[in-house]
N, C-alpha and C. Protein backbone atom coordinates (compact mmCIF):
# COMPACT_ATOMS: atom_id res chain seq x y z
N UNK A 1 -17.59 -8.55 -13.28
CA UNK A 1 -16.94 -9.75 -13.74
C UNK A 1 -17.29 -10.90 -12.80
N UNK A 2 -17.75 -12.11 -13.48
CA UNK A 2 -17.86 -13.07 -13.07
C UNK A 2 -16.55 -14.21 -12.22
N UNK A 3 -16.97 -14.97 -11.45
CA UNK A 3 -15.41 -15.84 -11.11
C UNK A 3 -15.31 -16.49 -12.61
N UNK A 4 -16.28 -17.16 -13.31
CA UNK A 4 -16.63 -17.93 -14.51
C UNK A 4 -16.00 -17.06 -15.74
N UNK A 5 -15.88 -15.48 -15.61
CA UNK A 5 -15.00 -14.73 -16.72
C UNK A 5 -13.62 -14.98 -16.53
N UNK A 6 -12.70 -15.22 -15.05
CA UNK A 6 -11.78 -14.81 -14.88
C UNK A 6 -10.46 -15.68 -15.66
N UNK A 7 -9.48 -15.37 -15.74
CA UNK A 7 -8.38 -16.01 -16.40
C UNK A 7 -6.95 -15.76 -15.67
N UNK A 8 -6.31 -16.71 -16.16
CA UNK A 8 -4.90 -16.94 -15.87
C UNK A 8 -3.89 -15.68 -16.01
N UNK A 9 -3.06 -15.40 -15.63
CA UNK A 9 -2.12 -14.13 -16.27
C UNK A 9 -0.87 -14.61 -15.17
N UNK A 10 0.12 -13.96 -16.08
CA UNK A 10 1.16 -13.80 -15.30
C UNK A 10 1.73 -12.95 -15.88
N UNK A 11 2.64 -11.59 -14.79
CA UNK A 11 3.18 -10.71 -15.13
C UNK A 11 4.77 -10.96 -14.34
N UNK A 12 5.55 -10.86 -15.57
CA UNK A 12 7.02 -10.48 -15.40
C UNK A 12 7.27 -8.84 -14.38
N UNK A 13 8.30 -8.87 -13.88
CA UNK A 13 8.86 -7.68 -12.78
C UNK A 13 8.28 -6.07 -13.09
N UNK A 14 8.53 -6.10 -14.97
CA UNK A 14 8.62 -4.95 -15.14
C UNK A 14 6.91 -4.76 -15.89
N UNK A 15 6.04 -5.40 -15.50
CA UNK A 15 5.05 -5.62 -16.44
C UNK A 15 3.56 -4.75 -14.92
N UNK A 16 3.65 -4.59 -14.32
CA UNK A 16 3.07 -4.00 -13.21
C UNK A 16 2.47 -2.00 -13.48
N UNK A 17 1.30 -2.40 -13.00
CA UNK A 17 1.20 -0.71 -13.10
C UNK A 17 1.79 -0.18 -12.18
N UNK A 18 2.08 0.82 -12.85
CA UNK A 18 3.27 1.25 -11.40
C UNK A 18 2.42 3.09 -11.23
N UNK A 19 2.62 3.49 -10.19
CA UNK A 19 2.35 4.51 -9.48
C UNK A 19 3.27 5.43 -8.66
N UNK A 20 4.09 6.43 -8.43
CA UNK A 20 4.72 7.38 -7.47
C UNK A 20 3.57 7.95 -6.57
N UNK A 21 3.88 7.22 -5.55
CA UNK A 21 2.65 7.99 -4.82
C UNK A 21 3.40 8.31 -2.91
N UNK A 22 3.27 9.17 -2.64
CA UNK A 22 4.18 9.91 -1.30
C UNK A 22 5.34 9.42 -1.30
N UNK A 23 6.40 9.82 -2.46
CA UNK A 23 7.87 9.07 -2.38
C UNK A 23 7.80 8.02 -2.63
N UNK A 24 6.89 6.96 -2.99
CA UNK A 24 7.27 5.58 -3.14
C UNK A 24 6.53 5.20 -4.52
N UNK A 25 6.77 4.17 -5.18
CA UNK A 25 6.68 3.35 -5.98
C UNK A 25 5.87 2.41 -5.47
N UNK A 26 4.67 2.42 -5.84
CA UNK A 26 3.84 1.48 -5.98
C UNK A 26 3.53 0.61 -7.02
N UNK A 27 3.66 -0.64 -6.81
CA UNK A 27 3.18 -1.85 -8.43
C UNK A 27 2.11 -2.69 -8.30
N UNK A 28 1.07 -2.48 -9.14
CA UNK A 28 -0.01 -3.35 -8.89
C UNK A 28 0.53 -4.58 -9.54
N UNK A 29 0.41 -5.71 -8.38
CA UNK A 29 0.97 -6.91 -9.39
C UNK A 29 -0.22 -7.67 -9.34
N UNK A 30 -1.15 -7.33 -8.99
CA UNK A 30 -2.63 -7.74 -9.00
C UNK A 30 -3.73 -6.91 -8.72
N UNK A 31 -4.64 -6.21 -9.79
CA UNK A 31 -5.28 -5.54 -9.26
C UNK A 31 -6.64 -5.87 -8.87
N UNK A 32 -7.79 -5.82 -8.63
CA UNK A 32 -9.13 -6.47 -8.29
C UNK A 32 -9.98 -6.59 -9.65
N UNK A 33 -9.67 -6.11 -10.56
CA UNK A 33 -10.44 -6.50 -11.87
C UNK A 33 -9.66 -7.64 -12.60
N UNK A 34 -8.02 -8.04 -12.11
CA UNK A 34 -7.54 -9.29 -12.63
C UNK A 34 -8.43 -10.62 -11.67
N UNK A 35 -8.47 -9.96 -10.57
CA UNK A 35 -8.89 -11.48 -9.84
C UNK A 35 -10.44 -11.68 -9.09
N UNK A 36 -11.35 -10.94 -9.79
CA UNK A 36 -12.68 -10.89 -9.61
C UNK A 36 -12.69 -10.02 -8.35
N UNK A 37 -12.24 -9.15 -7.81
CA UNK A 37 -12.04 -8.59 -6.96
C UNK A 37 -12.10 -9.17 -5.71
N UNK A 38 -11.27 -10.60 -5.57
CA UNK A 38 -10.94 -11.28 -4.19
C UNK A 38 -10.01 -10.30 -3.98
N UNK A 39 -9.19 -9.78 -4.33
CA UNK A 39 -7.66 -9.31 -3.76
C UNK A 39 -7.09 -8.33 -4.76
N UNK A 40 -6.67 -7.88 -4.07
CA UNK A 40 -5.56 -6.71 -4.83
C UNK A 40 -4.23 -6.59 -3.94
N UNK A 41 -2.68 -6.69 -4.89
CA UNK A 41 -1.44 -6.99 -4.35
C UNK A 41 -0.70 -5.78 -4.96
N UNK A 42 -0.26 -5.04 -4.30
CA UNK A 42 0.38 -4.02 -4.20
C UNK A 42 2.14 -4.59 -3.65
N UNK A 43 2.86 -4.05 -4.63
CA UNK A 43 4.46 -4.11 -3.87
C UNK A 43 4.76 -2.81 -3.45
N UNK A 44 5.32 -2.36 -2.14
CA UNK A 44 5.85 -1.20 -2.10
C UNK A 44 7.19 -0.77 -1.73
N UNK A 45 7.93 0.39 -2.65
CA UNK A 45 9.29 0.77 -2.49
C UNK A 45 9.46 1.81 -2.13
N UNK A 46 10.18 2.59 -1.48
CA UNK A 46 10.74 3.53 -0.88
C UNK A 46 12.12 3.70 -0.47
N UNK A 47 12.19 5.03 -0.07
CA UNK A 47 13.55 5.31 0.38
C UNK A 47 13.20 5.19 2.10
N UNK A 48 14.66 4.63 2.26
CA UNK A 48 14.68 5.00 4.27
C UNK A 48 13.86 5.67 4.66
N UNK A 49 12.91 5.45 5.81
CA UNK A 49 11.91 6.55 6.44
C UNK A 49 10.68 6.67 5.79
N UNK A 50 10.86 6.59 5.13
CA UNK A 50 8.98 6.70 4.13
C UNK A 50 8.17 6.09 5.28
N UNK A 51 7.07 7.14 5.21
CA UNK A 51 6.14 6.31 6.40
C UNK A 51 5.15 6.90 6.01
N UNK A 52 3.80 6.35 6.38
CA UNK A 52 2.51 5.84 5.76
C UNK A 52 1.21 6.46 7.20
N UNK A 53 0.70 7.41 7.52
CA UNK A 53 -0.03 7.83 8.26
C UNK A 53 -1.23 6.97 8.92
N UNK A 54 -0.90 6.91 10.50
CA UNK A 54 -2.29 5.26 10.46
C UNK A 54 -3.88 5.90 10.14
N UNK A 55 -3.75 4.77 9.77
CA UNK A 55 -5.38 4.90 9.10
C UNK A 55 -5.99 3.39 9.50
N UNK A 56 -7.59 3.95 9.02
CA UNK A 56 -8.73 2.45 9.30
C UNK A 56 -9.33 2.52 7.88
N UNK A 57 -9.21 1.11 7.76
CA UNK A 57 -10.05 0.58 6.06
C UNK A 57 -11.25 0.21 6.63
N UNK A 58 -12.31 0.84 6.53
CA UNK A 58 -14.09 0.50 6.63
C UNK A 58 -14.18 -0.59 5.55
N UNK A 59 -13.76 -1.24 4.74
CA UNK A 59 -14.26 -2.08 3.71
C UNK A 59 -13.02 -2.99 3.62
N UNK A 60 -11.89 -2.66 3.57
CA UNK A 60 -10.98 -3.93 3.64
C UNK A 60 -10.23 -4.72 4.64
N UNK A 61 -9.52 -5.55 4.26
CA UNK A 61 -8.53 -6.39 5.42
C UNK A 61 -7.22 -6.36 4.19
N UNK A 62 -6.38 -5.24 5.60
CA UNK A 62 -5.02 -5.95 4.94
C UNK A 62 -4.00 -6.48 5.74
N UNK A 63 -3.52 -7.46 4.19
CA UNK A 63 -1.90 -7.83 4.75
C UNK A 63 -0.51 -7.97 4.66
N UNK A 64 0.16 -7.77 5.50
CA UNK A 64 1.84 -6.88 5.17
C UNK A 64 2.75 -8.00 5.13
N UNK A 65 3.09 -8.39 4.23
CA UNK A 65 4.34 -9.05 3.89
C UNK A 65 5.46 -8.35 3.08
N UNK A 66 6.86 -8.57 4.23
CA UNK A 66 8.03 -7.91 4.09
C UNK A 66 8.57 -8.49 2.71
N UNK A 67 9.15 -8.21 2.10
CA UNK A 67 9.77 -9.16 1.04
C UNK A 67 11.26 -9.06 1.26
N UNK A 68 11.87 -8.04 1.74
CA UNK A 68 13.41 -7.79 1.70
C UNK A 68 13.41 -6.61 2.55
N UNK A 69 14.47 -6.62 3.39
CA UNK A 69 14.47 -4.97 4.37
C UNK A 69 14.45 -5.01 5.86
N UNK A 70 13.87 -4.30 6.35
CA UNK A 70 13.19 -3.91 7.61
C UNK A 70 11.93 -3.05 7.21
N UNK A 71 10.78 -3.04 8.26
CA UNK A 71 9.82 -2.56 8.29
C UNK A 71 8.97 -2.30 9.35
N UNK A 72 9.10 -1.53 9.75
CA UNK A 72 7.71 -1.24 10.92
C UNK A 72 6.63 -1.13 10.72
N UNK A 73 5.82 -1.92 11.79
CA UNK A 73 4.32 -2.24 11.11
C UNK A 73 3.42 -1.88 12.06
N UNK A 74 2.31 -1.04 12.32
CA UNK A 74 2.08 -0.96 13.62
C UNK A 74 0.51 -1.05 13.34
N UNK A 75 0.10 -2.31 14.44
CA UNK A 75 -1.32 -2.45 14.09
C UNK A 75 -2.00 -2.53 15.41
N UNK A 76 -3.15 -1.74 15.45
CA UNK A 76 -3.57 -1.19 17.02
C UNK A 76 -3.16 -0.68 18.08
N UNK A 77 -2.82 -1.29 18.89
CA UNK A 77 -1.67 -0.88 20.09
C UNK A 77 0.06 -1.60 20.10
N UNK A 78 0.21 -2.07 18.67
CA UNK A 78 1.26 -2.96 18.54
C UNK A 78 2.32 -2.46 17.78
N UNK A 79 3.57 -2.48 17.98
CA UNK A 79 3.85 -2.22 16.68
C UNK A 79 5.41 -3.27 16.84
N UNK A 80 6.15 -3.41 15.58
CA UNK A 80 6.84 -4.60 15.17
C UNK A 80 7.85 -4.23 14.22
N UNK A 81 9.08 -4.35 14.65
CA UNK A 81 10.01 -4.07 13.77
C UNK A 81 10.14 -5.50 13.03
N UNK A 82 9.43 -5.61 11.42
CA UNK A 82 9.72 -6.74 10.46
C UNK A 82 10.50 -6.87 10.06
N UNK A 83 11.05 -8.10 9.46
CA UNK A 83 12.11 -8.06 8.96
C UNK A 83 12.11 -9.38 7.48
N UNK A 84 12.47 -9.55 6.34
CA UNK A 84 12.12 -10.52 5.61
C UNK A 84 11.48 -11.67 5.72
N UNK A 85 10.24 -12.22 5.44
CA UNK A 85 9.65 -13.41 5.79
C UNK A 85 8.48 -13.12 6.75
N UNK A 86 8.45 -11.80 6.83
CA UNK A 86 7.46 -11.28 8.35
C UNK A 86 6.04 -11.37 7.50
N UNK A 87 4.73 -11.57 8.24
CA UNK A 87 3.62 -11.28 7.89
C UNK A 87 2.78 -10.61 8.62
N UNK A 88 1.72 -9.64 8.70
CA UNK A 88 1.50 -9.07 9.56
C UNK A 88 0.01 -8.86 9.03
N UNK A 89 -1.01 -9.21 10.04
CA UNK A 89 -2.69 -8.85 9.31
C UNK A 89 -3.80 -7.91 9.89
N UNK A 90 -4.03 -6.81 9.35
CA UNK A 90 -5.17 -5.85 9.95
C UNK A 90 -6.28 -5.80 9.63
N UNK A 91 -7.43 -6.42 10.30
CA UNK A 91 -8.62 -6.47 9.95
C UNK A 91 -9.08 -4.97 9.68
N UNK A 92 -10.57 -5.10 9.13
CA UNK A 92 -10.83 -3.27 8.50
C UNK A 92 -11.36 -3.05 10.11
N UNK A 93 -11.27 -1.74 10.39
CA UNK A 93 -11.62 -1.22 11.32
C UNK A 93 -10.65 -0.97 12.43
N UNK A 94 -9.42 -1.73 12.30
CA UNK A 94 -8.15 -1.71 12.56
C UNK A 94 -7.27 -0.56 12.50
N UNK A 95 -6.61 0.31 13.41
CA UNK A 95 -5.77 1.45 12.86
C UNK A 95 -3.97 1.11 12.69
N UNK A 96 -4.11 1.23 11.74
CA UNK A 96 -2.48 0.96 10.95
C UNK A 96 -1.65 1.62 10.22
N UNK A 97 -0.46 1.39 10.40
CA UNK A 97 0.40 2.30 9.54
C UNK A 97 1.82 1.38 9.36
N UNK A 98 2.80 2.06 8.41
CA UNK A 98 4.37 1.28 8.21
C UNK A 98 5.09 2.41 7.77
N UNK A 99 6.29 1.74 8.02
CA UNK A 99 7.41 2.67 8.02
C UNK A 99 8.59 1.51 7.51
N UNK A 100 9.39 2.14 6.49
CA UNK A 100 10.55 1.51 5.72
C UNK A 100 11.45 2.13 6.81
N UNK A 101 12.36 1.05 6.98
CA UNK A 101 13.28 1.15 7.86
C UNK A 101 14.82 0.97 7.14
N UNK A 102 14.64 0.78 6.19
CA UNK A 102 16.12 0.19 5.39
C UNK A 102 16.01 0.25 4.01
N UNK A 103 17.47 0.73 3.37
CA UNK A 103 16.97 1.54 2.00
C UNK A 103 16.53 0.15 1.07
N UNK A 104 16.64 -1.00 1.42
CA UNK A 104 16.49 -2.21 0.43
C UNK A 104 14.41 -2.83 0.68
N UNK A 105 13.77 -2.03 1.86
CA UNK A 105 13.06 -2.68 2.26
C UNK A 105 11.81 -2.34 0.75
N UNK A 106 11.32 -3.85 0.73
CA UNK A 106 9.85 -4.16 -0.13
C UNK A 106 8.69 -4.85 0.54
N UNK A 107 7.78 -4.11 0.58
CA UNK A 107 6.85 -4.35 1.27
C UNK A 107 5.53 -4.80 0.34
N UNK A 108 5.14 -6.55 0.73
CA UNK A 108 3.69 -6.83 -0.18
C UNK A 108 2.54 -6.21 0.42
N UNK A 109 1.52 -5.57 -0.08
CA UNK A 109 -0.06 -5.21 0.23
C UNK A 109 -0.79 -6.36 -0.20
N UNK A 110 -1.43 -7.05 0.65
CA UNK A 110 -2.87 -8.07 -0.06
C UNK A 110 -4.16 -7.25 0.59
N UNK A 111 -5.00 -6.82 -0.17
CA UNK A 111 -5.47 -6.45 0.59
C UNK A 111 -7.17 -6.94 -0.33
N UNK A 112 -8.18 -7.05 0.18
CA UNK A 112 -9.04 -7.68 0.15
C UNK A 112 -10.46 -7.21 0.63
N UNK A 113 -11.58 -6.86 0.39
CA UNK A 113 -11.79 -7.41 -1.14
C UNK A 113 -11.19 -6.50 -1.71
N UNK A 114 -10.86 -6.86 -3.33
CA UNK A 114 -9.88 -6.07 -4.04
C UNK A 114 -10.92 -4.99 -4.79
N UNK A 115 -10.56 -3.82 -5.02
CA UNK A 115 -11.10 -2.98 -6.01
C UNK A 115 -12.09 -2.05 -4.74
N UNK A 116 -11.75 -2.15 -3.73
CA UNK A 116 -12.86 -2.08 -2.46
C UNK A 116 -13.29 -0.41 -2.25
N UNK A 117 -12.06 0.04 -2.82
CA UNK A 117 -11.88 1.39 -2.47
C UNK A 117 -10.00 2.15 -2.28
N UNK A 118 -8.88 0.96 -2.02
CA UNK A 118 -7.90 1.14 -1.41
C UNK A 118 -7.34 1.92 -2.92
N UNK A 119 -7.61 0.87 -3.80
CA UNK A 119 -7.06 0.95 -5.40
C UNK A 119 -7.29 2.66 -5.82
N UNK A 120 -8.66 2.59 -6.00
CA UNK A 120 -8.87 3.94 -6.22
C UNK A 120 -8.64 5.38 -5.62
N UNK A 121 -7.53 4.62 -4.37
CA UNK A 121 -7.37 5.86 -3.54
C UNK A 121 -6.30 6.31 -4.34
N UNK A 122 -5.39 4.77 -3.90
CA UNK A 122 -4.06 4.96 -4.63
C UNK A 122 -4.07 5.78 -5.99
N UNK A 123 -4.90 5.59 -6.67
CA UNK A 123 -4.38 6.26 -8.22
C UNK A 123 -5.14 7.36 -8.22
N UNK A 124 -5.84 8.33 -7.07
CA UNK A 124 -6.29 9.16 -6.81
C UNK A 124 -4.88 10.14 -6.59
N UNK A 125 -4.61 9.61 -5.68
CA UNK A 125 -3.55 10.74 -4.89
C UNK A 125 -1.87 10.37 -5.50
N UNK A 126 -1.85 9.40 -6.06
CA UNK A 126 -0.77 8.32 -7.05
C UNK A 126 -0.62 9.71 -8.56
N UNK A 127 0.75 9.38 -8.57
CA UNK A 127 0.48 9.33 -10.38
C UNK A 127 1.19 8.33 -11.17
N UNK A 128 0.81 8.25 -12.88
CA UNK A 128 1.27 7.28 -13.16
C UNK A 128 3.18 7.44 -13.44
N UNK A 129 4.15 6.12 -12.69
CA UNK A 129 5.47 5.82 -12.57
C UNK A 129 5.87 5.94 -14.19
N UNK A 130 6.78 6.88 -13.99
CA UNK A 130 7.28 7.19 -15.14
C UNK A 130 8.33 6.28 -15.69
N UNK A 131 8.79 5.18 -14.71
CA UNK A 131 10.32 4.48 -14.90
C UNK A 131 9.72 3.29 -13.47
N UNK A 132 9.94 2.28 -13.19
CA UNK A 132 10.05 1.23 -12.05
C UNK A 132 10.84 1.58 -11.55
N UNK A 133 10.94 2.96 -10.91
CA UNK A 133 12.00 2.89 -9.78
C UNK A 133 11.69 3.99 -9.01
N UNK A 134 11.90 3.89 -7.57
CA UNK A 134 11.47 4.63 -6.40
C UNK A 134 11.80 6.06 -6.90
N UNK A 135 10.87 7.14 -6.68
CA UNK A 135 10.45 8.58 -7.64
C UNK A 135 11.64 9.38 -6.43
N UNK A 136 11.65 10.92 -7.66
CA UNK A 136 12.70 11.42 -6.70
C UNK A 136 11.98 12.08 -5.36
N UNK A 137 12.70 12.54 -4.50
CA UNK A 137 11.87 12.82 -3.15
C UNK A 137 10.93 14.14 -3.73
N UNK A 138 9.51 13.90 -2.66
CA UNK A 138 9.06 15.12 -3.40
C UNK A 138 8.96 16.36 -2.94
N UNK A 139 8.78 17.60 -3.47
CA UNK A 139 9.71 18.82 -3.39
C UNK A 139 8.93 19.54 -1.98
N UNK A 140 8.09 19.06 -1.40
CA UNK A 140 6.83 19.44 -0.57
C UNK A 140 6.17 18.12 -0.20
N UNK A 141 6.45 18.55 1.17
CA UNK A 141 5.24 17.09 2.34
C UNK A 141 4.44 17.15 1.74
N UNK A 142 3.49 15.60 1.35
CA UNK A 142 2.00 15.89 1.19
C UNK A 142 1.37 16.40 2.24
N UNK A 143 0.07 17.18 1.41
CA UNK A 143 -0.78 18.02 2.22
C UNK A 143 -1.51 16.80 3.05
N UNK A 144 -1.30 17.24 4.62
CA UNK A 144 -2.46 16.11 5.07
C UNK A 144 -3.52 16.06 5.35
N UNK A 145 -4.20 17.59 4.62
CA UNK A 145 -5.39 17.85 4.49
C UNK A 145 -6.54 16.92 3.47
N UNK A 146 -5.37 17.35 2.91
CA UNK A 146 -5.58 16.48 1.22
C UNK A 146 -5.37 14.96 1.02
N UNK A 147 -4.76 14.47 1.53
CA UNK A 147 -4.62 13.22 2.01
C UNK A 147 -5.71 12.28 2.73
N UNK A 148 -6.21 12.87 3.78
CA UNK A 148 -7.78 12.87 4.38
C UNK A 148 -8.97 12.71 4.17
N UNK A 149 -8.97 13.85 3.45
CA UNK A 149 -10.14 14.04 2.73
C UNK A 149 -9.98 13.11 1.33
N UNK A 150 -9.04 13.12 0.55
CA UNK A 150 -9.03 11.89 -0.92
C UNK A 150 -9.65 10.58 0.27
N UNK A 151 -8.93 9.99 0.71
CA UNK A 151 -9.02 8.74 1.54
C UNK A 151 -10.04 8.53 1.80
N UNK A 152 -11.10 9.47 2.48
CA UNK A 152 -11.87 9.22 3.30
C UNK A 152 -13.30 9.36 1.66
N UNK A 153 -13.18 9.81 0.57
CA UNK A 153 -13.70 9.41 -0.70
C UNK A 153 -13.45 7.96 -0.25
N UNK A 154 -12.64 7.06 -0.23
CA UNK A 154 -12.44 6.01 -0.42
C UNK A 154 -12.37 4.83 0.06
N UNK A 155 -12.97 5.13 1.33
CA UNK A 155 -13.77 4.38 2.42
C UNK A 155 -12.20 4.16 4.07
N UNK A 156 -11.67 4.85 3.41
CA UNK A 156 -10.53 5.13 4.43
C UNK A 156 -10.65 6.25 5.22
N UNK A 157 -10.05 6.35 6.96
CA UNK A 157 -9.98 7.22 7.21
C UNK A 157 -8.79 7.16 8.62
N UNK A 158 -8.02 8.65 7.64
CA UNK A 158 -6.72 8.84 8.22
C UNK A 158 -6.90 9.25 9.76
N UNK A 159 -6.54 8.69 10.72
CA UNK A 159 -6.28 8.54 12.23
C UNK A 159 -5.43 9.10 13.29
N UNK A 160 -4.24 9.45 12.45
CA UNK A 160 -2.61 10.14 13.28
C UNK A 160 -1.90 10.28 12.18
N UNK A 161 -1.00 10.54 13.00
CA UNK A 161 0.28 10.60 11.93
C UNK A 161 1.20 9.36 11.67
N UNK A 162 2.29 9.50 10.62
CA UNK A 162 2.58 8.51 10.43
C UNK A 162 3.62 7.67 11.89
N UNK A 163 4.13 6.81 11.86
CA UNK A 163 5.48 6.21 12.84
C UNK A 163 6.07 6.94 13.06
N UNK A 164 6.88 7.08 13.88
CA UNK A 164 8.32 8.18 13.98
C UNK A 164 9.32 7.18 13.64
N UNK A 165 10.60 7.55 13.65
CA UNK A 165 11.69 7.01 13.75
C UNK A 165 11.76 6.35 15.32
């Protein structure tokens, strides 16, 4: 797709592809084939504690905007208890991870270029959200074998484990 194909859209709350993917609810509210693949915007929901294993994006840059909550964000040797209004940016090659800290917390993904590889991880190891609302817990840790290895298909590669409490 051309920039010269691209078009206008706007999607209402409930209008998002949505995904259950490690306990959380993922919504594409932009994916990289809406916006010529500058960007892809991910919202993410969870329950308390959900945490996200650090990893390095070989192909993208992302960035973490809190929308409501608390959030821990930890990028390189840093890490940052967020809190609404927070922004936080990891270049690719960067090792990162987050952690929901509060049962209200929403977390934005921009992440860039869009369609890069992140997308296709997600709906790799994702399935499709049966309802817009954070999935029930799931019955078994993901494998983090399996986790790894999908990712690293996808130009990602998982680094540690996730945050602690």
């Amino acid at each position: 797709m051309s920039f010269a194909d691209l078009r206008p859209f706007i999607r209402g709350p409930q209008e998002a592809e949505g995904l259950w993917m490690l306990g959380a609810l993922y919504m594409f509210r932009a994916a990289g084939a809406d916006t010529g693949n500058a960007y892809t915007l991910v919202e993410v929901q969870g329950r308390e504690g959900l945490a996200i294993p650090h990893h390095v994006h070989e192909h993208e840059e992302e960035g973490f905007y809190v929308v409501s909550g608390e959030v821990t964000l930890v990028l390189g040797d840093r890490s940052i208890k967020a809190s609404a209004g927070s922004f936080a940016f990891a270049p690719r090659g960067v090792p990162h991870a987050f952690r929901l800290d509060s049962e209200d917390a929403r977390l934005l993904l921009l992440i860039t270029p869009g369609a890069a590889g992140h997308e296709s991880f997600f709906r790799e190891i994702g399935e499709p959200a049966l309802r817009y609302e954070i999935p029930p817990p799931p019955a078994e840790p993901p494998d983090p074998g399996r986790l790894s290895e999908v990712a690293s298909k996808h130009g990602t590669r998982v680094v540690g484990p996730p945050p602690a409490p």
